[in-house]
C-alpha atoms as a PDB file:
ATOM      1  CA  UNK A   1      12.931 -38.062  45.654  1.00  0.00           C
ATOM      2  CA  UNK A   2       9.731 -38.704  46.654  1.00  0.00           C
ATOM      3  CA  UNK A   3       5.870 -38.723  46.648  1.00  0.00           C
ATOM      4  CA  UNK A   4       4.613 -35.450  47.905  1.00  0.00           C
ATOM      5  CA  UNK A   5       0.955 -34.836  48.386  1.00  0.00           C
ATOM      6  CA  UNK A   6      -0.071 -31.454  46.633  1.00  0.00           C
ATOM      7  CA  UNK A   7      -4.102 -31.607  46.681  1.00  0.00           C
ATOM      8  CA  UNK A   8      -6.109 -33.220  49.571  1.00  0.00           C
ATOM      9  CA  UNK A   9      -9.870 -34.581  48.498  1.00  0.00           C
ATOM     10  CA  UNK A  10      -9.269 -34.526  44.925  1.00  0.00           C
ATOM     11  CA  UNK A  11     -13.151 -36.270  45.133  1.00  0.00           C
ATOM     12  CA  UNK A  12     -15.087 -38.325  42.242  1.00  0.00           C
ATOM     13  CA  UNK A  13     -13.475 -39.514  39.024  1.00  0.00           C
ATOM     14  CA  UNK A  14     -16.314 -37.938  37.106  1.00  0.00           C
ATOM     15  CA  UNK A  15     -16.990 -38.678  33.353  1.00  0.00           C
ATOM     16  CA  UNK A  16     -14.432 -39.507  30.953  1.00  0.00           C
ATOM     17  CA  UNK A  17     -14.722 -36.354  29.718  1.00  0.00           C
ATOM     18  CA  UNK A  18     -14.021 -34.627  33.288  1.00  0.00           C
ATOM     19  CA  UNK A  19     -11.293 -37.114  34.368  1.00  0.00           C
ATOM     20  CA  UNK A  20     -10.064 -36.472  31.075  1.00  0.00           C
ATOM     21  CA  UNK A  21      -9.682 -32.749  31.522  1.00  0.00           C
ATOM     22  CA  UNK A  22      -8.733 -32.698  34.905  1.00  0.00           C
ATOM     23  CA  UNK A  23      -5.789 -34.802  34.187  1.00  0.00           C
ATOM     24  CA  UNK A  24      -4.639 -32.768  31.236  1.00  0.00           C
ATOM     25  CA  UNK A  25      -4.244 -29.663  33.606  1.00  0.00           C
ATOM     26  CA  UNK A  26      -2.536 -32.254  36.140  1.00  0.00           C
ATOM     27  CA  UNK A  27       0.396 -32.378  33.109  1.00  0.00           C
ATOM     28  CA  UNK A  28       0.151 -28.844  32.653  1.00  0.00           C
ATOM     29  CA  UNK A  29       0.621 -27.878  36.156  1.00  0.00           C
ATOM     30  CA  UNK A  30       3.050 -30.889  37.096  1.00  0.00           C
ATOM     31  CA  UNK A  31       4.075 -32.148  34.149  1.00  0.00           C
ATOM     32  CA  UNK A  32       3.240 -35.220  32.474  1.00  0.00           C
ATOM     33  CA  UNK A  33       4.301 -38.627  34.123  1.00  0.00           C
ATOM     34  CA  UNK A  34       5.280 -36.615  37.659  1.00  0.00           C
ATOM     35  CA  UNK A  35       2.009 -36.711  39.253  1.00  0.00           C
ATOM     36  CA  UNK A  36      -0.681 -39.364  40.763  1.00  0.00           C
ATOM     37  CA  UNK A  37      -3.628 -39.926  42.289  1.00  0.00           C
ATOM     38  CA  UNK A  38      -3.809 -41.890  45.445  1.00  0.00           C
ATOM     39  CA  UNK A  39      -4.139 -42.241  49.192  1.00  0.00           C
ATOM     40  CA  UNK A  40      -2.184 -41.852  52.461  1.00  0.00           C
ATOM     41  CA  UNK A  41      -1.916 -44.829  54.248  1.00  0.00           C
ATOM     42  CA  UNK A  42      -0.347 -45.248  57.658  1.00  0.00           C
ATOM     43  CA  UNK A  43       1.649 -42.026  56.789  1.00  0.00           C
ATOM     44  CA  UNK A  44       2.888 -42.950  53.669  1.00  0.00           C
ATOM     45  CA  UNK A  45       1.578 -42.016  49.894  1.00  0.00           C
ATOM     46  CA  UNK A  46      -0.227 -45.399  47.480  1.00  0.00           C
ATOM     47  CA  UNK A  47      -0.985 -44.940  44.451  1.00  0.00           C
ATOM     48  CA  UNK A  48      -4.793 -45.734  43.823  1.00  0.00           C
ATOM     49  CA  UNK A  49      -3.780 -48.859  41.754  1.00  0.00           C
ATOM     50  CA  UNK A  50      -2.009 -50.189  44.355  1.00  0.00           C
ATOM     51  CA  UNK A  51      -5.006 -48.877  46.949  1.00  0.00           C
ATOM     52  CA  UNK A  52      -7.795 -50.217  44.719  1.00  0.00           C
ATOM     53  CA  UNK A  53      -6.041 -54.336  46.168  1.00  0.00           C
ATOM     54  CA  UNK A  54      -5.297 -53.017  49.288  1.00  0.00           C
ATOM     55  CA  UNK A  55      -8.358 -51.219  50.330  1.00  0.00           C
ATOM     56  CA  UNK A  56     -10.928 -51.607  47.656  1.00  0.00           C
ATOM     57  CA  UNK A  57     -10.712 -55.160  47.022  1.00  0.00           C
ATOM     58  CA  UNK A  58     -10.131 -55.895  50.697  1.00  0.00           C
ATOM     59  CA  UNK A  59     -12.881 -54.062  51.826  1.00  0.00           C
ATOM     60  CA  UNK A  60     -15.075 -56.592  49.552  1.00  0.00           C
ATOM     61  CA  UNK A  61     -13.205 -59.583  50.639  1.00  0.00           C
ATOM     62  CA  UNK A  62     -14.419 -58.676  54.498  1.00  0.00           C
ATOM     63  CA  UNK A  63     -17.504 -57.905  53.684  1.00  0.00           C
ATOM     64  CA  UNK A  64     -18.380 -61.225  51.995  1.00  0.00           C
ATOM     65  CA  UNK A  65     -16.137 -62.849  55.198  1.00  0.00           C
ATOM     66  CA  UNK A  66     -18.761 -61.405  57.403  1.00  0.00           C
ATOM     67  CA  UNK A  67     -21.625 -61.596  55.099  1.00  0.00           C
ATOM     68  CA  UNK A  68     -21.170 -65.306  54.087  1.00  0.00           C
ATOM     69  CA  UNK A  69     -25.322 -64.862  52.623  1.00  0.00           C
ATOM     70  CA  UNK A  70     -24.653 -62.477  50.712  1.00  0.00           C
ATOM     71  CA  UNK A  71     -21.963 -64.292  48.679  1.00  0.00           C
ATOM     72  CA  UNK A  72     -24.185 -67.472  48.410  1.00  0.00           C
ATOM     73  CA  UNK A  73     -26.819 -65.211  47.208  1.00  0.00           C
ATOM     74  CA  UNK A  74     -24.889 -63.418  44.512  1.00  0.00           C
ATOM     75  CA  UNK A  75     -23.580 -66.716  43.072  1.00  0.00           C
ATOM     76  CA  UNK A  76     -27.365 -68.294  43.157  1.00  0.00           C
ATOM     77  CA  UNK A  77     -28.558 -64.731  41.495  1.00  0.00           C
ATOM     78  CA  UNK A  78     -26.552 -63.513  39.236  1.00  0.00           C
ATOM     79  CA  UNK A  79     -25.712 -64.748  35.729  1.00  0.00           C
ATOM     80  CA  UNK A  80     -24.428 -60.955  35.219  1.00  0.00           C
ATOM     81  CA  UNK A  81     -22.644 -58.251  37.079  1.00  0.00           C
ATOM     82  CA  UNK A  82     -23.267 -54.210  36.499  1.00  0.00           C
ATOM     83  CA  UNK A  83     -22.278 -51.365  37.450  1.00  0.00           C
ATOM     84  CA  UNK A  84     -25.818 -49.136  36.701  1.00  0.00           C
ATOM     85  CA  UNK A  85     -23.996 -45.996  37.772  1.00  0.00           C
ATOM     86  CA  UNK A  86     -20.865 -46.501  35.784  1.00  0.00           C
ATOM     87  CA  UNK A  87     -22.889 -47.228  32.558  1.00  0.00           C
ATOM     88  CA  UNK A  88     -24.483 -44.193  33.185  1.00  0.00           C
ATOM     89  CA  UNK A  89     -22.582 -41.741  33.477  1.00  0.00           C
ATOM     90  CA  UNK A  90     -19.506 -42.920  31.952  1.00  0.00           C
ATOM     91  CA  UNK A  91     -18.026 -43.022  35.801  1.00  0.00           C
ATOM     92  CA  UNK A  92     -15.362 -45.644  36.544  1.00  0.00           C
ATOM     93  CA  UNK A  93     -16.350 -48.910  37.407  1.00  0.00           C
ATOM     94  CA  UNK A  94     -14.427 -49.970  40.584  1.00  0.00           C
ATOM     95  CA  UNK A  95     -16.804 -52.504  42.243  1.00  0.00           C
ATOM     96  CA  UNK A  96     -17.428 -54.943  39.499  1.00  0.00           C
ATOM     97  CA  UNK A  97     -14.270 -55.818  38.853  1.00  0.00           C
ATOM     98  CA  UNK A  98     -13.257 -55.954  42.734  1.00  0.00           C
ATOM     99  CA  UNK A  99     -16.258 -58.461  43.386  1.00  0.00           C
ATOM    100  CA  UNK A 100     -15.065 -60.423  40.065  1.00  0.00           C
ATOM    101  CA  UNK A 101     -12.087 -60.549  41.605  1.00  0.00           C
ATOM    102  CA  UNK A 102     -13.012 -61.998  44.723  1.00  0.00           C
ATOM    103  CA  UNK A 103     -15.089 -64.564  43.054  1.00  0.00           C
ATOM    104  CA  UNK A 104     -12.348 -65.181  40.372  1.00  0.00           C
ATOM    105  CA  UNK A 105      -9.456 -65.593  43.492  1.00  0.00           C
ATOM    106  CA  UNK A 106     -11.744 -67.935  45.479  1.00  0.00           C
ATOM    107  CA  UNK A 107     -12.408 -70.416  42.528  1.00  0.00           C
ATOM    108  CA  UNK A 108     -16.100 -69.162  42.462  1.00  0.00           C
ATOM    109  CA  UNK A 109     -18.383 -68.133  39.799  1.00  0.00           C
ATOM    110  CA  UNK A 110     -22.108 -66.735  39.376  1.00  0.00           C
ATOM    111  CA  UNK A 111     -24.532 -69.590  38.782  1.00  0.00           C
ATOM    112  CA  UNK A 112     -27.550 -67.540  38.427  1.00  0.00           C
ATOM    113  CA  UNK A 113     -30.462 -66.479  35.554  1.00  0.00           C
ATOM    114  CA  UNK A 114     -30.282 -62.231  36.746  1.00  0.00           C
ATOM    115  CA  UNK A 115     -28.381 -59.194  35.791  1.00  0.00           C
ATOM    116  CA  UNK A 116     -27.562 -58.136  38.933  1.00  0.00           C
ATOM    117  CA  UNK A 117     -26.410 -54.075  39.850  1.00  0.00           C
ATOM    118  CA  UNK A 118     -23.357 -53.448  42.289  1.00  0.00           C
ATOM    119  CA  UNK A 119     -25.137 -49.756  43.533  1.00  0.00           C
ATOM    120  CA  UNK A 120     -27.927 -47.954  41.983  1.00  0.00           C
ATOM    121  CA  UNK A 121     -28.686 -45.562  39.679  1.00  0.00           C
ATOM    122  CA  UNK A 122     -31.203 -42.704  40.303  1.00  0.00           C
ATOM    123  CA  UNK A 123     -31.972 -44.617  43.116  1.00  0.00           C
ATOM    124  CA  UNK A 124     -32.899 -47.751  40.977  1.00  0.00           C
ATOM    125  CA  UNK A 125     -31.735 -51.526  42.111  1.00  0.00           C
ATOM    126  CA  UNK A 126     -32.261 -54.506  40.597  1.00  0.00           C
ATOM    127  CA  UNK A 127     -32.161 -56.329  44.047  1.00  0.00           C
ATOM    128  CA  UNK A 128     -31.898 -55.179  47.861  1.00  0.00           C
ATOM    129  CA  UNK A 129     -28.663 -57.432  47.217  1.00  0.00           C
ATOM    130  CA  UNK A 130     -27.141 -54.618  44.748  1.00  0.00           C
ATOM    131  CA  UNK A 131     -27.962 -51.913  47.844  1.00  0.00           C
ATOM    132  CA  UNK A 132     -26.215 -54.239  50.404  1.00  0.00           C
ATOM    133  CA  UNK A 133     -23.144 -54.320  47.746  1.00  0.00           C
ATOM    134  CA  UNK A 134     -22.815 -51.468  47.327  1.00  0.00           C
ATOM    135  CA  UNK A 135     -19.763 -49.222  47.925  1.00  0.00           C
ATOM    136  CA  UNK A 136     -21.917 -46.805  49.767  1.00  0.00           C
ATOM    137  CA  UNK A 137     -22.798 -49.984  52.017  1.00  0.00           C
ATOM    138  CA  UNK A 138     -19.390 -51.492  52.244  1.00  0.00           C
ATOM    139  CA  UNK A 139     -17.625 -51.006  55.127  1.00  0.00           C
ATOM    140  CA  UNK A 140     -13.798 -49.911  54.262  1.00  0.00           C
ATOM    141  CA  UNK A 141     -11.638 -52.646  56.130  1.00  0.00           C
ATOM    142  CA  UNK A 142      -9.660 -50.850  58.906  1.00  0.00           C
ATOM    143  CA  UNK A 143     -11.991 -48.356  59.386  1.00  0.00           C
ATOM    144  CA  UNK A 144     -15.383 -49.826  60.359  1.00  0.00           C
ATOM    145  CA  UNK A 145     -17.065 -46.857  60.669  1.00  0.00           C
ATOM    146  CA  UNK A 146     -16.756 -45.077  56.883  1.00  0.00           C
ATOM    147  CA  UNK A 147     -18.011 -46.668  53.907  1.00  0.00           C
ATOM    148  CA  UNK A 148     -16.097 -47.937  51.171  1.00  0.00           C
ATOM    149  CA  UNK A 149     -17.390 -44.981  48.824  1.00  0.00           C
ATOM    150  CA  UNK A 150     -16.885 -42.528  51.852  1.00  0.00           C
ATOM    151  CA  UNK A 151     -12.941 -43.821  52.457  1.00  0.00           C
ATOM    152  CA  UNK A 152     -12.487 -43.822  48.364  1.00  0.00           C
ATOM    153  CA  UNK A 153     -13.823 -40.061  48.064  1.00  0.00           C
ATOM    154  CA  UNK A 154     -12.628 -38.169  51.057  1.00  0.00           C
ATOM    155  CA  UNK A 155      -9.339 -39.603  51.047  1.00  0.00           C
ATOM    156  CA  UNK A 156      -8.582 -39.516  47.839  1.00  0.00           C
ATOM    157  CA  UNK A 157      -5.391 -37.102  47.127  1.00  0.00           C
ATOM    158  CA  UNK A 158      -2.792 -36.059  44.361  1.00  0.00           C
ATOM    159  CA  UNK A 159       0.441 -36.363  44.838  1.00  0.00           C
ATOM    160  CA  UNK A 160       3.592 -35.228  42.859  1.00  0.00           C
ATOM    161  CA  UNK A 161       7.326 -36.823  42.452  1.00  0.00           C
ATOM    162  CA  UNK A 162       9.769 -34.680  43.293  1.00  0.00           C
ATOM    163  CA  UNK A 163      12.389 -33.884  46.160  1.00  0.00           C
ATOM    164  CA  UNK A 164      10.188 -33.015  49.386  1.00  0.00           C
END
């Protein structure tokens, strides 16, 4: 038995309300417990937990590697972290947590005054920082071309347990 991919570019979590629906007719259809949602990596099926430390949070961890100013300026900024999108529309929040993360791994914290916004909403930003942070900005680590947001949507899939 085995992970089986059933549905390519599931796409966007939506609101809690969508997710909610669409994984009620995931039980229906597959039965509850037997399916999940996820990515192919190097040929083989992750689920999107274990994809959200080895992409998502990665992907953050190189960017502030190769964007050592914009770390320093996050921790100088922000007293705050938001997600403006998230709060919203009742989306999922992925790119908070990943950059508390970071900062919580590294034995860093925010030292600033600011509520800072990871993205944008309605093409709002509380700083050019929140634009450079976000996952439409972030590069996806192995793949230096796509964007984090890009990589997390496209590739998304759902995948089934079951003999193949």
């Amino acid at each position: 038995m085995a992970w089986r991919v059933v549905e390519r570019r599931v796409g966007k979590a939506g609101s809690l309300k969508q997710r909610t629906g669409r994984q009620r007719e995931w039980d229906r259809k597959y039965g509850e417990g037997c399916w999940e949602v996820g990515y192919l990596v190097e040929g083989g099926f992750i689920s999107q937990e274990e994809a959200l430390e080895t992409i998502y949070y990665r992907s953050y961890a190189q960017h502030f590697e190769q964007h050592p100013d914009d770390l320093e300026e996050l921790i100088r900024v922000a007293k705050i972290l938001r997600n403006p999108h998230a709060q919203a529309t009742t989306g999922v929040d992925l790119q908070v947590p990943a950059i508390t993360d970071y900062l919580k791994r590294n034995g860093l914290t925010v030292q600033g005054r600011e509520v800072v916004d990871i993205g944008s909403w309605e093409g709002q930003a509380s700083h050019a920082l929140s634009v450079r942070l976000s996952p439409l900005s972030i590069r996806v680590i192995g793949h230096p071309k796509m964007t984090l947001e890009q990589y997390w949507q496209d590739k998304k899939c759902l995948a089934v347990w079951g003999d193949e």
